[in-house]
C-alpha atoms as a PDB file:
ATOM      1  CA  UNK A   1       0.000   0.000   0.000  1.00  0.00           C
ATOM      2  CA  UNK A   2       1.379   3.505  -0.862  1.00  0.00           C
ATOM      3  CA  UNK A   3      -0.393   6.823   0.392  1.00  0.00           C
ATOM      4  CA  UNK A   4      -0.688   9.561  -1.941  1.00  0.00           C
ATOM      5  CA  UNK A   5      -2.565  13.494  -1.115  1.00  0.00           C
ATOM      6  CA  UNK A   6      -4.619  14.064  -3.510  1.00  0.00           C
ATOM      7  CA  UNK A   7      -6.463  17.441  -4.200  1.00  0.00           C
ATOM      8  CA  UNK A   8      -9.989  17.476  -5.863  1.00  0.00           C
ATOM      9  CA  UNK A   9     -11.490  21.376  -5.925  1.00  0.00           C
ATOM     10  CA  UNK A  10      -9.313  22.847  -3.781  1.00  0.00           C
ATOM     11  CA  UNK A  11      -9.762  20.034  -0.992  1.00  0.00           C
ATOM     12  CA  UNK A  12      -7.006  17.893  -0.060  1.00  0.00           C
ATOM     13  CA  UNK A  13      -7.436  14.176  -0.088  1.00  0.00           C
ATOM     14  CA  UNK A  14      -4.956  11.471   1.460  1.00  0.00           C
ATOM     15  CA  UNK A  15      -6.048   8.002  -0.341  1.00  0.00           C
ATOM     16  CA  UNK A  16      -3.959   4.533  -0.209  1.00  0.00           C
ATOM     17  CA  UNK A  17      -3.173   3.146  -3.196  1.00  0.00           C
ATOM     18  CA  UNK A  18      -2.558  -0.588  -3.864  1.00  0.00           C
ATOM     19  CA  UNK A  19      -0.240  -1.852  -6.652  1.00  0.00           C
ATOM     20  CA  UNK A  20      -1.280  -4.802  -8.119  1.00  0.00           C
ATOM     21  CA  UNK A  21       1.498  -7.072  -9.618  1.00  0.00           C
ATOM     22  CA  UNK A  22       5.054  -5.997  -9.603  1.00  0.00           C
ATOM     23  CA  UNK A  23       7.386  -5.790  -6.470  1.00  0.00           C
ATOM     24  CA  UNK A  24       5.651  -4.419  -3.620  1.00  0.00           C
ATOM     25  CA  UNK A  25       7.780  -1.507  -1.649  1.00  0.00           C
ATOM     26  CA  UNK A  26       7.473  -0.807   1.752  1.00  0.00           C
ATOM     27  CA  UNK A  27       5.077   2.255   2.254  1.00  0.00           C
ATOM     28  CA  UNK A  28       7.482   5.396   3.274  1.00  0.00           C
ATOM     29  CA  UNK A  29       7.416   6.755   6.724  1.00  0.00           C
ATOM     30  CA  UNK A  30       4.173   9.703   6.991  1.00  0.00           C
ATOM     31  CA  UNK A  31       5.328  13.279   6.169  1.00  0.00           C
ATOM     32  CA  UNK A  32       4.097  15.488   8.166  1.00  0.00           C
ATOM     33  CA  UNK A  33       2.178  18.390   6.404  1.00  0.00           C
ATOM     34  CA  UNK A  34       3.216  22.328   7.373  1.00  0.00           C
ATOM     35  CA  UNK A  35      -0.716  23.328   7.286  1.00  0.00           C
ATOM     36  CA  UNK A  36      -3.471  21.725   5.164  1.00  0.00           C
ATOM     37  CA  UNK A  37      -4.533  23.074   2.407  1.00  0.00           C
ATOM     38  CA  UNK A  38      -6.471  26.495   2.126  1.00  0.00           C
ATOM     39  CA  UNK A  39      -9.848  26.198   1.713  1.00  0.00           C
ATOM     40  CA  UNK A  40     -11.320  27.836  -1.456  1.00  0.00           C
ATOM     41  CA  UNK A  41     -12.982  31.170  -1.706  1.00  0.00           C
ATOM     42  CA  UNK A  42     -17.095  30.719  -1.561  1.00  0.00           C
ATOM     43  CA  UNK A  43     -18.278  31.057  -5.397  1.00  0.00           C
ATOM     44  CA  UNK A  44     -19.670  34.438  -5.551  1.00  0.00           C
ATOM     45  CA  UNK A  45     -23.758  33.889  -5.601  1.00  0.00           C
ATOM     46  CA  UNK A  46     -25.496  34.847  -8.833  1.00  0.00           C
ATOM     47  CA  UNK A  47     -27.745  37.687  -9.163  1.00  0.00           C
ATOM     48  CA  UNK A  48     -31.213  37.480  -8.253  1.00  0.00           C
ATOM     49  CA  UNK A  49     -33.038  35.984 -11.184  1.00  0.00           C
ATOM     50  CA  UNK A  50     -36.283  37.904 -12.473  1.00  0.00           C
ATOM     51  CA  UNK A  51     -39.353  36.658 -11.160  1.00  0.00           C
ATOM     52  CA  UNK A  52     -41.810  35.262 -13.326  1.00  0.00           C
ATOM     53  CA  UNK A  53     -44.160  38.452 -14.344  1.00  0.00           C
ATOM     54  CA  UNK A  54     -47.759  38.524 -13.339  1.00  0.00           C
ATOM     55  CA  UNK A  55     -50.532  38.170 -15.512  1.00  0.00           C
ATOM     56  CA  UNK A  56     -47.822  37.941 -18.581  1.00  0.00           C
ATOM     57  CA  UNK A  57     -47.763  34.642 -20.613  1.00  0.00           C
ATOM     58  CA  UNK A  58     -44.764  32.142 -19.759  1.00  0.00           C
ATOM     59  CA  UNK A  59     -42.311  30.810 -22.114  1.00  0.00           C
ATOM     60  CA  UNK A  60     -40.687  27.497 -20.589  1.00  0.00           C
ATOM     61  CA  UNK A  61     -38.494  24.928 -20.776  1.00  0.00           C
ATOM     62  CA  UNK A  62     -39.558  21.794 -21.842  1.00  0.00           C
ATOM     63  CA  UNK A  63     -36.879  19.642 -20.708  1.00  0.00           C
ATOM     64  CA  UNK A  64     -34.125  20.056 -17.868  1.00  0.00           C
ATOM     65  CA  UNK A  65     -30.981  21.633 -19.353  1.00  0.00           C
ATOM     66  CA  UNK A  66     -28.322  24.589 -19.703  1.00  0.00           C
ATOM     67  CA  UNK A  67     -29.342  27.516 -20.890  1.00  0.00           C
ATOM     68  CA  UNK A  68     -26.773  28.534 -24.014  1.00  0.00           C
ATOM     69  CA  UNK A  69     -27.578  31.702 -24.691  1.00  0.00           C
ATOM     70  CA  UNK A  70     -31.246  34.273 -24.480  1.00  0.00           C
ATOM     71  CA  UNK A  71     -31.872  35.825 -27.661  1.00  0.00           C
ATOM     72  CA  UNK A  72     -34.165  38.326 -26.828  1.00  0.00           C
ATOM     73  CA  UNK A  73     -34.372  41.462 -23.996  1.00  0.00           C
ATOM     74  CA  UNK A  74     -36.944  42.788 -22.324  1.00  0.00           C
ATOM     75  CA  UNK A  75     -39.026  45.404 -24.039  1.00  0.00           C
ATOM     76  CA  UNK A  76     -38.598  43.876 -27.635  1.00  0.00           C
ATOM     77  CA  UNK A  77     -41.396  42.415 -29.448  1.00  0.00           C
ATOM     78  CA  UNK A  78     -41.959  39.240 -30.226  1.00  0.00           C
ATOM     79  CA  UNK A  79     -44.154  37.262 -32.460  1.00  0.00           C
ATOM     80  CA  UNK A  80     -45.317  33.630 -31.891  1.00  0.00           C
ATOM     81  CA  UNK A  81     -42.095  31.499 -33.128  1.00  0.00           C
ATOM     82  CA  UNK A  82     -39.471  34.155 -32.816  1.00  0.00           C
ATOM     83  CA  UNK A  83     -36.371  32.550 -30.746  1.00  0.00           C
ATOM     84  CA  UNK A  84     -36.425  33.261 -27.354  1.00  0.00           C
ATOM     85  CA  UNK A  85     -33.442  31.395 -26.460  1.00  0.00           C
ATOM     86  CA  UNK A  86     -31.009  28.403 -26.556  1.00  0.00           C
ATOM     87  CA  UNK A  87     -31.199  25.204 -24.317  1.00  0.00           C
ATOM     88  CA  UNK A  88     -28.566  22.479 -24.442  1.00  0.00           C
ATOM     89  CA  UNK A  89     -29.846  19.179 -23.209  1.00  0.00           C
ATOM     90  CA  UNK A  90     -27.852  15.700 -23.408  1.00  0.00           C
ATOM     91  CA  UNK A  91     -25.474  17.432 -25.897  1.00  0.00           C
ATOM     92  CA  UNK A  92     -27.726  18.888 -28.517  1.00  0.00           C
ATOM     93  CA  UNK A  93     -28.825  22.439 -28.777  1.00  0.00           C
ATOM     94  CA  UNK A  94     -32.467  22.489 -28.592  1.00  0.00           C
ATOM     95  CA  UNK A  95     -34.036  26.303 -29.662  1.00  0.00           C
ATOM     96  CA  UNK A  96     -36.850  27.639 -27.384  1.00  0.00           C
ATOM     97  CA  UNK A  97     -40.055  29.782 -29.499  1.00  0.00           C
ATOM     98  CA  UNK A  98     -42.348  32.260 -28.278  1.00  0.00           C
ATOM     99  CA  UNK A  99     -45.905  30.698 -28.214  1.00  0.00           C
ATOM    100  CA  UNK A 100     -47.658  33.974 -28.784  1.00  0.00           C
ATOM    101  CA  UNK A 101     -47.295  37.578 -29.333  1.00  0.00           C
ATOM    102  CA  UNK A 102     -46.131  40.414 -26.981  1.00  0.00           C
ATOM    103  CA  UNK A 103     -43.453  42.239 -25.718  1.00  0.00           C
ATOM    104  CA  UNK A 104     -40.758  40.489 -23.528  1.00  0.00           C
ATOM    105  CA  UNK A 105     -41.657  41.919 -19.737  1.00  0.00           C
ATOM    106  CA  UNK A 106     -39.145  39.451 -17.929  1.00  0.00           C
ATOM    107  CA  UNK A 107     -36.237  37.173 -18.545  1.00  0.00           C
ATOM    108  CA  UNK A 108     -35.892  34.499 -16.058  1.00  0.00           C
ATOM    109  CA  UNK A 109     -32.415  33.180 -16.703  1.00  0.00           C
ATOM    110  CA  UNK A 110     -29.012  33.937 -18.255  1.00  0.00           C
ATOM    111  CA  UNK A 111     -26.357  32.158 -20.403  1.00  0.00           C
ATOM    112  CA  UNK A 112     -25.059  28.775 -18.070  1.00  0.00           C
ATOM    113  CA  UNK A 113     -27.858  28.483 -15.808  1.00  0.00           C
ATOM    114  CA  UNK A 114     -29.618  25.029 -15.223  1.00  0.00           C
ATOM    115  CA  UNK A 115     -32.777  24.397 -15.820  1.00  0.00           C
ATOM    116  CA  UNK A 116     -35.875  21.787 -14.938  1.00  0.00           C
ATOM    117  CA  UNK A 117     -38.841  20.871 -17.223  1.00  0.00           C
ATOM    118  CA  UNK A 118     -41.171  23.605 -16.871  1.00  0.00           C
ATOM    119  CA  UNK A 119     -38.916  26.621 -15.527  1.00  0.00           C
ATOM    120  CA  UNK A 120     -39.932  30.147 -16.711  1.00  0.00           C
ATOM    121  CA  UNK A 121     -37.224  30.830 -18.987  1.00  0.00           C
ATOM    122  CA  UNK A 122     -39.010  34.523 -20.390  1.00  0.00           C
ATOM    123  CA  UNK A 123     -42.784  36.327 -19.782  1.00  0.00           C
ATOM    124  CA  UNK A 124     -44.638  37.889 -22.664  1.00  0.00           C
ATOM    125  CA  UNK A 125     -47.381  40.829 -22.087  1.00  0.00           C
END
C-alpha cells in the first residue's frame, strides 16, 4: 500500500493506493504536512433571477438543461415562433419559441444556468 494526497477542488485528499502485480515496496514513513490546504474562496452567488411576471404569458423549458444563450431582452417584441433562447440538453442544442405575441416583460435566466422541465425561462405581455 502507498499513500498519496490528492487534491480534488481545492480540498485535499490522502487516499492509499494498492499496486497490483510488480514488487511491492514498503510504504514510506508519513510526512508530516506544514498546514493543510487552504480552503477555497465561496463562489460568488449569482444575481437574483427575475421573477416570473404577473398576468404575462410564460415561455418554458420543456426539458431540464443549460441555458446557451437568451436571444431576446426585455421590451422587444416578439411574435409567436421568434427565438427566445437556446437550451442544451444531453449534448444537442435544442431552440426555445415564443408561443404567442407580446413584448418580452421578464427574462428568467441567463447564459449557463440550469434548468428543470417547466422553468420560466421569459414572460410575454
Amino acid at each position: 500500500m502507498r499513500k498519496f494526497n490528492i487534491s480534488v477542488n481545492g480540498k485535499s485528499y490522502e487516499v492509499d493506493v494498492e499496486e497490483v502485480g510488480g514488487v511491492s515496496t514498503p510504504a514510506p514513513a508519513p510526512v508530516q504536512t506544514a498546514a493543510p490546504a487552504p480552503k477555497a474562496a465561496p463562489a460568488p452567488k449569482a444575481a437574483p433571477k427575475a421573477a416570473p411576471v404577473a398576468g404575462a404569458k410564460q415561455v418554458t423549458a420543456p426539458m431540464p438543461g443549460t441555458i446557451v444563450s437568451v436571444k431576446v431582452n426585455v421590451g422587444d417584441k416578439v411574435e409567436a415562433g421568434t427565438l427566445v433562447a437556446v437550451l442544451e440538453a444531453m449534448k444537442m442544442e435544442n431552440e426555445i419559441f415564443a408561443g404567442v405575441d407580446g413584448t418580452v416583460a421578464g427574462i428568467s435566466v441567463s447564459a449557463g444556468d440550469s434548468v428543470n422541465s417547466g422553468d420560466v425561462i421569459v414572460s410575454v405581455n
